[in-house]
C-alpha atoms as a PDB file:
ATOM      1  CA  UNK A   1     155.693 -28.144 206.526  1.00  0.00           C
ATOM      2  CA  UNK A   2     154.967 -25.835 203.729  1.00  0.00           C
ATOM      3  CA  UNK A   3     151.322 -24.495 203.482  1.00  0.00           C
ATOM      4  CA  UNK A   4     149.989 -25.416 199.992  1.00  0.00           C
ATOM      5  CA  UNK A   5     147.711 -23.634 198.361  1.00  0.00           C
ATOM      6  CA  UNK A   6     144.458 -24.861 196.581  1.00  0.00           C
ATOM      7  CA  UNK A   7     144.970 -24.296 193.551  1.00  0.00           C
ATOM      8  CA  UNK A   8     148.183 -25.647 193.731  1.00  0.00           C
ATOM      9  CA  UNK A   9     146.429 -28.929 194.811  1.00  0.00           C
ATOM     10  CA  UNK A  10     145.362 -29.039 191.953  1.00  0.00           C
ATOM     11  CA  UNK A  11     147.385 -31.464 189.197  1.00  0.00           C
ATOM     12  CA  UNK A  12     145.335 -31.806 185.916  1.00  0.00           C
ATOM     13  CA  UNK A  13     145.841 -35.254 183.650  1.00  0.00           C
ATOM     14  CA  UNK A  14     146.240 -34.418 180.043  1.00  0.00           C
ATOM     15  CA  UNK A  15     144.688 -37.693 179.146  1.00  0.00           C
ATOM     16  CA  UNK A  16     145.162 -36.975 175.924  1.00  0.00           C
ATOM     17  CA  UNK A  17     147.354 -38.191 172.800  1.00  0.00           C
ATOM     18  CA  UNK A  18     147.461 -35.269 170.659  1.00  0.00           C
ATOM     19  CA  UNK A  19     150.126 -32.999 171.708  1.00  0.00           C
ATOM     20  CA  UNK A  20     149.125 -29.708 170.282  1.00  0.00           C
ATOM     21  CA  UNK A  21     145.647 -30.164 172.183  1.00  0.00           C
ATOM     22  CA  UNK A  22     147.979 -30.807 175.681  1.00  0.00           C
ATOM     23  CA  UNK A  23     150.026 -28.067 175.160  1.00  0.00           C
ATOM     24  CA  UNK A  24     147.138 -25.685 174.404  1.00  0.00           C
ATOM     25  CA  UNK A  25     145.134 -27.025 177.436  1.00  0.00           C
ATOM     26  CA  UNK A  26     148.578 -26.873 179.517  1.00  0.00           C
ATOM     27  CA  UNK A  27     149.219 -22.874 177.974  1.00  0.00           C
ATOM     28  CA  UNK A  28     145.387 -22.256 179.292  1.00  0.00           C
ATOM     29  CA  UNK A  29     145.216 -23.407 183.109  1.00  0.00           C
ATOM     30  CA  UNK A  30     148.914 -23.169 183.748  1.00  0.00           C
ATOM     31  CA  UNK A  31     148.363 -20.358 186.307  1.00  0.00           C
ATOM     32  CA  UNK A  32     145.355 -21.904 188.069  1.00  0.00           C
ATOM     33  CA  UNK A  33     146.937 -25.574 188.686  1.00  0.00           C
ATOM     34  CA  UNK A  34     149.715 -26.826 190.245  1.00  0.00           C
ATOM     35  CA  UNK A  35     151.168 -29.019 187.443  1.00  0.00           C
ATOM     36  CA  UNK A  36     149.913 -31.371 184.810  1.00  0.00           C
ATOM     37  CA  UNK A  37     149.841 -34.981 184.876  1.00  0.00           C
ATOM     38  CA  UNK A  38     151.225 -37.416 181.454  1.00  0.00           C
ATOM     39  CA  UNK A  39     150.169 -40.846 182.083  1.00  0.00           C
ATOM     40  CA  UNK A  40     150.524 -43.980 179.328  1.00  0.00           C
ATOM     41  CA  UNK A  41     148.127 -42.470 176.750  1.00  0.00           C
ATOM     42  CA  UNK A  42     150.550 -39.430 175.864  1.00  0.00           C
ATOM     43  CA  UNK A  43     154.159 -40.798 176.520  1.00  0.00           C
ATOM     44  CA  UNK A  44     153.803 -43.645 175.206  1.00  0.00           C
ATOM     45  CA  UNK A  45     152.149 -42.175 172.009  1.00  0.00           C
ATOM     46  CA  UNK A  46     154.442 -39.154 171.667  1.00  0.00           C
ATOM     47  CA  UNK A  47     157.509 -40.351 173.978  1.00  0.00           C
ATOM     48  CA  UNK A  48     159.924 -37.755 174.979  1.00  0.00           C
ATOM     49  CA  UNK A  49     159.776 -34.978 172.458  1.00  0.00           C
ATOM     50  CA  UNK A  50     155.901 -35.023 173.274  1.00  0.00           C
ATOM     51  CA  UNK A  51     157.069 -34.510 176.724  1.00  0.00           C
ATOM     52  CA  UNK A  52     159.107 -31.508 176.269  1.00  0.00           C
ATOM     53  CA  UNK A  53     157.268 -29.912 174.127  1.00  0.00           C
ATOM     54  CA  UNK A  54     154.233 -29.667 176.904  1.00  0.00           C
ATOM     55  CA  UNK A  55     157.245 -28.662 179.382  1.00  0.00           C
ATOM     56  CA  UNK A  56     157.605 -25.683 177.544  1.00  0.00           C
ATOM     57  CA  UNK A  57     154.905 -24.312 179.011  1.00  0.00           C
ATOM     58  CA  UNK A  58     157.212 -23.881 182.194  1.00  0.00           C
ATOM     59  CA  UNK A  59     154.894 -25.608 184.751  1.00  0.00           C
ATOM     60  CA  UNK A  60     155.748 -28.501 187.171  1.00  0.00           C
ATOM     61  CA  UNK A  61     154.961 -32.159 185.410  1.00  0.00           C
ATOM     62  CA  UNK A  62     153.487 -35.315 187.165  1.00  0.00           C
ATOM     63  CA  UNK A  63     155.404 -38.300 185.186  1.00  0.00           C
ATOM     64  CA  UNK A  64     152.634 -40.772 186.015  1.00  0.00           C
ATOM     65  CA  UNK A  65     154.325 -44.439 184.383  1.00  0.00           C
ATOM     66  CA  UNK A  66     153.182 -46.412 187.076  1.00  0.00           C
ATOM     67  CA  UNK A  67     157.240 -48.092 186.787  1.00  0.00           C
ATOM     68  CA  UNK A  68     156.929 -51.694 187.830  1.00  0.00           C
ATOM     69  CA  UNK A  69     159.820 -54.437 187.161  1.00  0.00           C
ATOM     70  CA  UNK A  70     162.568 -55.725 188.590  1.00  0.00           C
ATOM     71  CA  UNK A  71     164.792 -52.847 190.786  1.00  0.00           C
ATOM     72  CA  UNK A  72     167.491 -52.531 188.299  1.00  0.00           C
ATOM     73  CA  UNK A  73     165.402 -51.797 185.435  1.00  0.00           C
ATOM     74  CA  UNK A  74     163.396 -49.332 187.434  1.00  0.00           C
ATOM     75  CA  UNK A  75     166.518 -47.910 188.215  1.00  0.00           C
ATOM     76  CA  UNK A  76     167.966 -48.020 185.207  1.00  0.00           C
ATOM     77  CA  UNK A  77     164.460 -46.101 183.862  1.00  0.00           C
ATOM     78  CA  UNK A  78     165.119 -43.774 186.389  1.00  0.00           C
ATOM     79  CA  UNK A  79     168.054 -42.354 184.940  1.00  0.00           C
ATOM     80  CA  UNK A  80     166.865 -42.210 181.841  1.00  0.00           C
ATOM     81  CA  UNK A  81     163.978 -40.022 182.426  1.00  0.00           C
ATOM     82  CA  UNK A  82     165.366 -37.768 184.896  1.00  0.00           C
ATOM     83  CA  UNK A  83     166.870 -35.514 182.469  1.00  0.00           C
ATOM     84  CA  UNK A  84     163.439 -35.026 181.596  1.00  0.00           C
ATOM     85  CA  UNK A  85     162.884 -33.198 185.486  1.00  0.00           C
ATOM     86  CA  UNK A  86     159.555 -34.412 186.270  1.00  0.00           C
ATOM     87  CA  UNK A  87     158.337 -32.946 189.721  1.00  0.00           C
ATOM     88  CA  UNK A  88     156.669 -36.230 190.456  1.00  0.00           C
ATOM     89  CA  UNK A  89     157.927 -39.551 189.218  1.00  0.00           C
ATOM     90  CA  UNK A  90     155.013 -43.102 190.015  1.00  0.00           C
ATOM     91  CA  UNK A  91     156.079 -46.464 190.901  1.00  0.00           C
ATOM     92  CA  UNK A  92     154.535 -49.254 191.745  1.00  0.00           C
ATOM     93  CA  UNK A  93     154.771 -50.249 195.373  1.00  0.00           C
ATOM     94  CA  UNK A  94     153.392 -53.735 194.886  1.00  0.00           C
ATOM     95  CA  UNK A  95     156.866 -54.087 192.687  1.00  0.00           C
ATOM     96  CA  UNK A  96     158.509 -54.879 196.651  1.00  0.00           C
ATOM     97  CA  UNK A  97     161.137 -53.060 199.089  1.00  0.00           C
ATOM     98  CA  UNK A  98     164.013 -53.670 196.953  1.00  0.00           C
ATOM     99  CA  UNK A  99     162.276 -51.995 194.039  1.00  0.00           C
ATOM    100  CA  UNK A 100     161.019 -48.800 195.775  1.00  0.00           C
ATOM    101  CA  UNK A 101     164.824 -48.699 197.686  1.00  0.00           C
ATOM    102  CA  UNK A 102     166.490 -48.907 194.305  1.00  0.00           C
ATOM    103  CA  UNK A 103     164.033 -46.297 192.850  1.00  0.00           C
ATOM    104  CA  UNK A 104     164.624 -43.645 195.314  1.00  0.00           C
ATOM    105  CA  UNK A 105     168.539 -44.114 195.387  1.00  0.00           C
ATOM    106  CA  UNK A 106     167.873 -43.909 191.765  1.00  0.00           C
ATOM    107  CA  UNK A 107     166.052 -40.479 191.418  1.00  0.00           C
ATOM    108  CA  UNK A 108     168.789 -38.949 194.079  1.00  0.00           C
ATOM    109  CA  UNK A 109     171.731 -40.160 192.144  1.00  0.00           C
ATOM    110  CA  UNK A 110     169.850 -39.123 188.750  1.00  0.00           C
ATOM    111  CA  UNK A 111     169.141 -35.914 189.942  1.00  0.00           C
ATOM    112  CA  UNK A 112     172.610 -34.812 191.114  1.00  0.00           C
ATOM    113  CA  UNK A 113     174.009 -35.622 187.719  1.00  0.00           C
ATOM    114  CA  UNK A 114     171.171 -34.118 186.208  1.00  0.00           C
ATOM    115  CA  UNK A 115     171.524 -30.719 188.477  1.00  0.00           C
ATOM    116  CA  UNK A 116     168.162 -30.885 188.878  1.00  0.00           C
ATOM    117  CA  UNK A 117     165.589 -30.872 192.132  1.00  0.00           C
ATOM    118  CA  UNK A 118     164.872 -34.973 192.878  1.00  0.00           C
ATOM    119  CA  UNK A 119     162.012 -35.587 192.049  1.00  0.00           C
ATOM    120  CA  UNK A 120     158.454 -37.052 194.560  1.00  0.00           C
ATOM    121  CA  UNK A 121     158.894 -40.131 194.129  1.00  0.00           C
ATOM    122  CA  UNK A 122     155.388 -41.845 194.699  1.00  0.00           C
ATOM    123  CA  UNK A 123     153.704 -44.857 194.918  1.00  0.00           C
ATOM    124  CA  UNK A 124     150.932 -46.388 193.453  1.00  0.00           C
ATOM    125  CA  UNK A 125     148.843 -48.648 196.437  1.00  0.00           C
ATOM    126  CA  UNK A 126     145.251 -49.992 194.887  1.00  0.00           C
ATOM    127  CA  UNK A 127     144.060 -48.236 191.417  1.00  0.00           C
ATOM    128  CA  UNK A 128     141.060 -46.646 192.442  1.00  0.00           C
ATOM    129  CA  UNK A 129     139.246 -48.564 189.610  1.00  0.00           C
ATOM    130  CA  UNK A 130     139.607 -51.686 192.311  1.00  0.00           C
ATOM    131  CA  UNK A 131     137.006 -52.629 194.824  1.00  0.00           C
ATOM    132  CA  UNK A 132     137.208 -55.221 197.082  1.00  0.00           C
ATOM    133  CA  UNK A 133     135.468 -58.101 194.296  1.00  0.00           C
ATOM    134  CA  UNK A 134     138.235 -57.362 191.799  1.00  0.00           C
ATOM    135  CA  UNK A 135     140.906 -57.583 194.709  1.00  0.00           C
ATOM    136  CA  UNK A 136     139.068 -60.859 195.491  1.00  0.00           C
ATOM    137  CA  UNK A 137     139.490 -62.041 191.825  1.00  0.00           C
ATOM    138  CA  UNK A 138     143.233 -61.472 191.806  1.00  0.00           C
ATOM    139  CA  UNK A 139     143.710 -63.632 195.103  1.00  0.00           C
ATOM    140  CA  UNK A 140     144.137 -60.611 197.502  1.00  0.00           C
ATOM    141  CA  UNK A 141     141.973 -61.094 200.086  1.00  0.00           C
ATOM    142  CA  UNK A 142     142.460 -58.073 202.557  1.00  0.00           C
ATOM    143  CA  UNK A 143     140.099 -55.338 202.030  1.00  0.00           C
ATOM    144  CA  UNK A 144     140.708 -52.414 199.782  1.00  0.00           C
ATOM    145  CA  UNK A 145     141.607 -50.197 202.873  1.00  0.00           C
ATOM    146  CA  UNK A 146     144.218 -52.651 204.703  1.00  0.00           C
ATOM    147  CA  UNK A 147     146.193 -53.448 201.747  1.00  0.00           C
ATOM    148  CA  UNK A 148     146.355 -49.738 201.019  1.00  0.00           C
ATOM    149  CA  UNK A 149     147.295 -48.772 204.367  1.00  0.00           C
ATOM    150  CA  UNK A 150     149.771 -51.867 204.382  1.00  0.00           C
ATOM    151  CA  UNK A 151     151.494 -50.891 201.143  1.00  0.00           C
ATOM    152  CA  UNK A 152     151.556 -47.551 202.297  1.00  0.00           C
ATOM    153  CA  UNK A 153     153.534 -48.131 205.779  1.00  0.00           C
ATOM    154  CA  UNK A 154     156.283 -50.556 203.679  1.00  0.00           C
ATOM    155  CA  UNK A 155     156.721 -47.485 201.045  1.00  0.00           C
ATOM    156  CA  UNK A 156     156.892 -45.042 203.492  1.00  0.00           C
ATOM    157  CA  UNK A 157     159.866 -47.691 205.422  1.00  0.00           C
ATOM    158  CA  UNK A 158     161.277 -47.794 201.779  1.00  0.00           C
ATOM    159  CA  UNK A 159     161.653 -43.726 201.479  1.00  0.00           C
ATOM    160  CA  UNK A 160     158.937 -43.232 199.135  1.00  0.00           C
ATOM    161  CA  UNK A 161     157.814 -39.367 200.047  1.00  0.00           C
ATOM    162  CA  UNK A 162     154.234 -40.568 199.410  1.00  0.00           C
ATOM    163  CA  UNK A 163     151.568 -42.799 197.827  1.00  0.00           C
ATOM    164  CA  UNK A 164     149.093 -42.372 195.281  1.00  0.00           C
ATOM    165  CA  UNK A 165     145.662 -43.516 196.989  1.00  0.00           C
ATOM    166  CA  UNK A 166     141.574 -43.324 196.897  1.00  0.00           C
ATOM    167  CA  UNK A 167     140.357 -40.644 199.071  1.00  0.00           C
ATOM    168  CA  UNK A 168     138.519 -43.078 201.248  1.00  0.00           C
ATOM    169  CA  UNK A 169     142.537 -44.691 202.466  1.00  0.00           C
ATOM    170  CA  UNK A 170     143.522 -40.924 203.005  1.00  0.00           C
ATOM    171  CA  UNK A 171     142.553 -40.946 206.882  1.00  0.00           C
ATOM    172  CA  UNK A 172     144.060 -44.419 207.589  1.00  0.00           C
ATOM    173  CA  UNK A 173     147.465 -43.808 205.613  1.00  0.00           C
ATOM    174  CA  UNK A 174     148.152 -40.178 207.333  1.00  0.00           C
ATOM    175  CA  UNK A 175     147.271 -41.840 210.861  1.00  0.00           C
ATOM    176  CA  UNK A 176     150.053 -44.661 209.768  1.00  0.00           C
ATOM    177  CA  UNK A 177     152.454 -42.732 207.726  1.00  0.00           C
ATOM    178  CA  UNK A 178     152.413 -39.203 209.329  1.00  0.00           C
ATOM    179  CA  UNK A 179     151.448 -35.773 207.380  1.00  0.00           C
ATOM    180  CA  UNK A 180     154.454 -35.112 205.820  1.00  0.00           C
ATOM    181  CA  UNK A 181     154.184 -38.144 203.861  1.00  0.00           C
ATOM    182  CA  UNK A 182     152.324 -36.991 200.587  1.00  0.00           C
ATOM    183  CA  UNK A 183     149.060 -38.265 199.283  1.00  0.00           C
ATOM    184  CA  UNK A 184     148.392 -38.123 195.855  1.00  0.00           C
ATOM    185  CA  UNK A 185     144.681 -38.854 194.972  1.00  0.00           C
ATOM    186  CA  UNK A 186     142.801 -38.960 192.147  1.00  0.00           C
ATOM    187  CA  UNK A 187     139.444 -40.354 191.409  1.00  0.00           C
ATOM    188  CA  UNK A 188     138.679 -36.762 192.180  1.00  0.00           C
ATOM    189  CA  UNK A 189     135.265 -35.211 190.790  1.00  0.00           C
ATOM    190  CA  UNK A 190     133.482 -31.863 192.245  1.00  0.00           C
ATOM    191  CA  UNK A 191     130.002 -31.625 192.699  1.00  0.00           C
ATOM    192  CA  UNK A 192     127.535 -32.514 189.826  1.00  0.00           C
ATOM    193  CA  UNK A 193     130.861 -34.543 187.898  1.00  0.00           C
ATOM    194  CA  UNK A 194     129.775 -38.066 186.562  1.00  0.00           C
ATOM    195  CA  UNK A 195     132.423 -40.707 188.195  1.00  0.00           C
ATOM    196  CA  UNK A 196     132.912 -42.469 185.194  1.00  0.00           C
ATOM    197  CA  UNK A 197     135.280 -45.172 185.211  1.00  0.00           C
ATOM    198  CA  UNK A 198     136.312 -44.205 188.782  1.00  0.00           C
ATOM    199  CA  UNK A 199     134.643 -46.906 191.871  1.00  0.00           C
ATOM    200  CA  UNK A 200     136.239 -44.874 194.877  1.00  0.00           C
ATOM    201  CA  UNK A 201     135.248 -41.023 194.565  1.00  0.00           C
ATOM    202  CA  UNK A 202     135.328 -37.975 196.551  1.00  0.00           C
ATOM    203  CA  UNK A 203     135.093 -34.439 196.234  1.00  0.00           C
ATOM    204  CA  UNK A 204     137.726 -31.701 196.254  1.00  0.00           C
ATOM    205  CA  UNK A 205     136.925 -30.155 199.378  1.00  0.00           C
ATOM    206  CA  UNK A 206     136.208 -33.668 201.074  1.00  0.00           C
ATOM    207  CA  UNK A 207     139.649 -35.195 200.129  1.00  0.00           C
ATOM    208  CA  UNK A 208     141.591 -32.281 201.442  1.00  0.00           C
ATOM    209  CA  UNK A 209     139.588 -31.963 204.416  1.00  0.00           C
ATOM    210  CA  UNK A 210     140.416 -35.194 204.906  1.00  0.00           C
ATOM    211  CA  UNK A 211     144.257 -34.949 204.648  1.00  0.00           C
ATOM    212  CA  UNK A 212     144.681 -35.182 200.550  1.00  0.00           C
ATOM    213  CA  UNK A 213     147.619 -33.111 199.371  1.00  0.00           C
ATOM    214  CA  UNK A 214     147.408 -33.287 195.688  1.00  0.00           C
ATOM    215  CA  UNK A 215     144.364 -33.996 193.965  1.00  0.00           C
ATOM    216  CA  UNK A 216     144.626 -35.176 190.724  1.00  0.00           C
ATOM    217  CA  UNK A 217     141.664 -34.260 188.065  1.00  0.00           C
ATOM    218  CA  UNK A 218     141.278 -34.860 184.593  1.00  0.00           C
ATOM    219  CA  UNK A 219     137.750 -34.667 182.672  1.00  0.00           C
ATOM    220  CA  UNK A 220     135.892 -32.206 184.986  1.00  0.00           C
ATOM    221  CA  UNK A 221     138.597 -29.395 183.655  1.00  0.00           C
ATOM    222  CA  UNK A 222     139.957 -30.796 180.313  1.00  0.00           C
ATOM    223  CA  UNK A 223     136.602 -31.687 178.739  1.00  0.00           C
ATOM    224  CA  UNK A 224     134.966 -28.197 180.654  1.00  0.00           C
ATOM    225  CA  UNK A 225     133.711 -25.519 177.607  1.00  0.00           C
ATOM    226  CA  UNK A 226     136.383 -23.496 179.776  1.00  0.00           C
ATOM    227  CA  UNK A 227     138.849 -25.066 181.072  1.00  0.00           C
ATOM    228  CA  UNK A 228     140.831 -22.010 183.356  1.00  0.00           C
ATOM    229  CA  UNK A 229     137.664 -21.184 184.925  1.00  0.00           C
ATOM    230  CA  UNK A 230     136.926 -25.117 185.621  1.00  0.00           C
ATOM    231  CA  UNK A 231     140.047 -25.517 187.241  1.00  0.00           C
ATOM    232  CA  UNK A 232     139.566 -21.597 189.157  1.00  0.00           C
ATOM    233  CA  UNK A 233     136.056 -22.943 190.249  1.00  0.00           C
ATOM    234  CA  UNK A 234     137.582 -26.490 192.039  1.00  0.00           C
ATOM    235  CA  UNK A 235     140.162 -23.796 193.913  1.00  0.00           C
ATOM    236  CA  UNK A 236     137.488 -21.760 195.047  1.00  0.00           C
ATOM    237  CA  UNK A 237     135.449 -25.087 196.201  1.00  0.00           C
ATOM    238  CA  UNK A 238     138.957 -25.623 198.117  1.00  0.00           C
ATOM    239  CA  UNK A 239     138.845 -22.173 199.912  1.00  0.00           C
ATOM    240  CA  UNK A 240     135.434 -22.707 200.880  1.00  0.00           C
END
């Protein structure tokens, strides 16, 4: 398995809707991070042209749209974003095992018309805005950590190459799932970050101690008064 290093652990979200403010943030950390990570608030406020132009700045892209729906509209999505070549592509796993099937022979078909390197195609478990009382609410009953662990194991069957998860499941899903499968975590936040929004937090250093592959990490570098040297000080926390 390819050694990765920490900085290219490192996948900011450009939680943003302004596009000249993503591709000037993208232009300044681009050689300290591994990619950048578009979520709802940008595509769906600048769509594809938004896209591209924050692709210019020649860096890999985390296409985080959570796809959920029946498999042969995810499918169907699929194809019509590949063209865009997103390095990592979201889904959600609680859409079933026909849905995560179809999306991976989906991205592999897409990207061979496309010419282009298939995308990771990843799935989402439990948001890591979720605790075990909102699980409750929604009629799940299983803790946080068991239905992570459970979704991860059926997307891992399904030929997902990994999961996005809190970096308290990371342990439990690499002891099910193996190492190569890839954990994508965010609720991220180095020392002396507020957690904000985020329930389930860990460190830099503690989630890739831990097993964490990518960590992804928004505020601490975007809203930093520098944003490189943000991002250059979370690498360093990763070397030790």
């Amino acid at each position: 398995m390819t050694e990765i290093s920490p900085s290219e652990r490192i996948l900011c979200a450009l939680d943003t809707t302004d596009t000249d403010q993503a591709m000037r943030l993208a232009q300044t950390i681009k050689n300290h991070v591994g990619g950048v990570k578009l979520g709802f608030e940008f595509f769906y406020a600048n769509g594809v042209e938004g896209y591209k132009a924050v692709a210019e700045c020649n860096m890999p892209i985390f296409l985080d749209l959570k796809l959920h729906d029946i498999p042969n509209t995810v499918a169907k999505a699929i194809h019509s974003l590949m063209p865009l070549k997103p390095a990592i592509l979201t889904i959600h796993t609680s859409g079933g095992p026909a849905m995560m099937r179809a999306a991976v022979q989906a991205a592999r078909e897409a990207a061979e018309q496309v010419g282009c390197a298939r995308p990771l195609i990843v799935g989402v478990t439990i948001l890591t805005s979720l605790d075990d009382p909102d699980l409750e609410a929604i009629g799940m009953h299983a803790p946080v950590s068991d239905q992570a662990v459970r979704l991860a194991r059926l997307a891992k069957d399904c030929g997902l190459d990994g999961v996005v998860c809190s970096s308290h499941e990371i342990t439990a899903i690499k002891e099910a799932c193996g190492r190569e499968f890839k954990l994508v975590v965010p609720g991220i936040r180095p020392k002396g970050s507020q957690s904000e929004d985020q329930k389930r937090i860990m460190t830099p250093e503690q989630a890739v101690s831990l097993g964490a592959d990518y960590l992804v990490i928004g505020r601490p570098i975007t809203k930093a008064a520098d944003p490189a040297a943000a991002a250059i000080n979370i690498a360093n926390e990763l070397n030790g």
